[in-house]
Protein backbone atom coordinates (compact mmCIF):
# COMPACT_ATOMS: atom_id res chain seq x y z
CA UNK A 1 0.00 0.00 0.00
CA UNK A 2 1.34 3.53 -1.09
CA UNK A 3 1.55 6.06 1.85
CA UNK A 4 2.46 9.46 1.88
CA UNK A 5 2.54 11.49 4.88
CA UNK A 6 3.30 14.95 5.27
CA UNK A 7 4.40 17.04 8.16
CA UNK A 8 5.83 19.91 8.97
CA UNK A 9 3.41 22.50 8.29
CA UNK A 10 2.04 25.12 10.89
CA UNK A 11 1.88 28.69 11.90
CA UNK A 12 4.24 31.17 11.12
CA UNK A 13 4.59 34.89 10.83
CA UNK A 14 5.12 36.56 7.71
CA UNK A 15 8.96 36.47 6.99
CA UNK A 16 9.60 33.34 8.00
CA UNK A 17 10.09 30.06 7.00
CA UNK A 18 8.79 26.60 7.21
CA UNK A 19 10.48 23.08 6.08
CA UNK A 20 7.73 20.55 4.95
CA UNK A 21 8.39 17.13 4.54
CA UNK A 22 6.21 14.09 2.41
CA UNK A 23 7.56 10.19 3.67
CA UNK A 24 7.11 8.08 0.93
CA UNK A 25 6.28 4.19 1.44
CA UNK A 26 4.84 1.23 -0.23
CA UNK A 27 6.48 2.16 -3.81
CA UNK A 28 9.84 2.47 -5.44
CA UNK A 29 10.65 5.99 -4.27
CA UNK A 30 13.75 6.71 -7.32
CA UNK A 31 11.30 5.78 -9.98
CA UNK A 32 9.01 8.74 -9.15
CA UNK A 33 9.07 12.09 -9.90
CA UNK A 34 8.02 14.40 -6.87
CA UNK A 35 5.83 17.14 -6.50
CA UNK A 36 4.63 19.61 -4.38
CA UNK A 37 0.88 20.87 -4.61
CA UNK A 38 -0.82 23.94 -2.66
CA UNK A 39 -4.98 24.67 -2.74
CA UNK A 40 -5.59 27.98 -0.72
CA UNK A 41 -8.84 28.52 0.80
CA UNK A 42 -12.06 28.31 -1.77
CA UNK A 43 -9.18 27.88 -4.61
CA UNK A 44 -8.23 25.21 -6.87
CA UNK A 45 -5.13 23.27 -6.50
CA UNK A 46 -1.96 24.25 -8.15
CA UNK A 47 1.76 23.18 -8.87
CA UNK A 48 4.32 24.48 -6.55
CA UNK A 49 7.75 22.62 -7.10
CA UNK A 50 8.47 19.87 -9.05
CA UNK A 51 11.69 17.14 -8.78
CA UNK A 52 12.72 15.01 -10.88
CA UNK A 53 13.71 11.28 -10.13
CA UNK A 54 17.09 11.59 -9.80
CA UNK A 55 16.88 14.96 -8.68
CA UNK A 56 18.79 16.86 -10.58
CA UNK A 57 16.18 18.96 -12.21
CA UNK A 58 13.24 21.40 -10.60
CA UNK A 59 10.78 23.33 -12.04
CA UNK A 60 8.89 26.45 -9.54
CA UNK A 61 6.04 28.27 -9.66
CA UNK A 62 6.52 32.12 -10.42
CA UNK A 63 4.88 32.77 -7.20
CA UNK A 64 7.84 31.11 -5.01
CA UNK A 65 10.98 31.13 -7.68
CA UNK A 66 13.57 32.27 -4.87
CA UNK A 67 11.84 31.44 -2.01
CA UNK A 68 10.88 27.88 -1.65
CA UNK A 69 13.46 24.86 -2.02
CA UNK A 70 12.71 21.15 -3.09
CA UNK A 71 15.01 18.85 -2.60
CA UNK A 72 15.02 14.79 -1.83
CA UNK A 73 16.58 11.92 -0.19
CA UNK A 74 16.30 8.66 -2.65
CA UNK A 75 17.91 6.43 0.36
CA UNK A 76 15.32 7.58 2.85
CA UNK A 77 12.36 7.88 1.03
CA UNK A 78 11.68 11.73 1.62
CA UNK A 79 10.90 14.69 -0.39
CA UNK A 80 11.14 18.27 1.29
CA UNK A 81 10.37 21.58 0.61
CA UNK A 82 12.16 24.61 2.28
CA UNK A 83 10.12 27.49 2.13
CA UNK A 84 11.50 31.24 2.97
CA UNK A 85 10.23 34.63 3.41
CA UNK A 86 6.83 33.03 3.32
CA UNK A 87 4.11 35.88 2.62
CA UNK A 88 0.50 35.21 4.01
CA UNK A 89 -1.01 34.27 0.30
CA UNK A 90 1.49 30.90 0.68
CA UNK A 91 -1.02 29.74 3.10
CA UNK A 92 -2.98 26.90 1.77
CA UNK A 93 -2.92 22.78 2.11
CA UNK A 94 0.19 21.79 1.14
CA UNK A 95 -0.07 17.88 -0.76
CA UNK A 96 2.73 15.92 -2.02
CA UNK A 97 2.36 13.52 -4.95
CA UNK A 98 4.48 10.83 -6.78
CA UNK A 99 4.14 10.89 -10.08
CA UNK A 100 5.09 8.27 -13.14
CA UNK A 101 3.72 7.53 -16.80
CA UNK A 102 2.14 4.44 -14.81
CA UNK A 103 0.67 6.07 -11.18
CA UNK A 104 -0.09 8.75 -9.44
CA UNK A 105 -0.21 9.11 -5.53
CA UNK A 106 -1.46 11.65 -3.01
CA UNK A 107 -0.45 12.81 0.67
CA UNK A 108 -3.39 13.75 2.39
CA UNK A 109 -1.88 17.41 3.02
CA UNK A 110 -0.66 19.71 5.79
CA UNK A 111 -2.07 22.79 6.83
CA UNK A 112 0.27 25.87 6.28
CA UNK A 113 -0.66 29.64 7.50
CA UNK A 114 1.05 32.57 7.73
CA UNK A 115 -0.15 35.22 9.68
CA UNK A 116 0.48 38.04 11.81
């Protein structure tokens, strides 16, 4: 069974930062590219970060280009994603997903707001 579990999210103030992370079981984590989803409040979901298998390749969203970070661990099964100078429209549901030409899997999302 594929699993993956987020964590990480929370409150925080505008200006700072917040490291997310999405553990990955039940699949063969370096044949997956990984990606990092956000769906604000009464808003549709969109692409934040993408990785790709081997990791040596990310795409952004305008919206965080310079600010958020995703990076992953092949030997532990994790993805991450660093976000900095976070701004209160970056608070939404954060999802990971793993994502191949055969499947497609979803975390079930953590919660991140930034407020004052």
């Amino acid at each position: 069974q594929v699993q993956l579990v987020e964590s990480g999210g929370g409150l925080v103030q505008p200006g700072g930062s917040l490291r997310l992370s999405c553990a990955a079981s039940g699949l063969t984590f370096s044949r997956y590219a990984m990606n990092w989803h956000r769906q604000p409040p009464g808003k549709g979901r969109e692409l934040v970060a993408a990785l790709t298998r081997a990791g040596d390749s990310s795409i952004y969203a305008d919206s965080v280009k310079g600010r958020f970070t995703i990076s992953r661990d092949n030997a532990d099964n994790m993805v991450y994603l660093q976000m900095n100078n976070l701004k209160p429209e970056d608070s939404a549901v954060y999802f990971c997903q793993a994502v191949n030409v055969q499947d497609n899997y979803w975390g079930q999302g953590t919660q991140v707001t930034v407020s004052s």
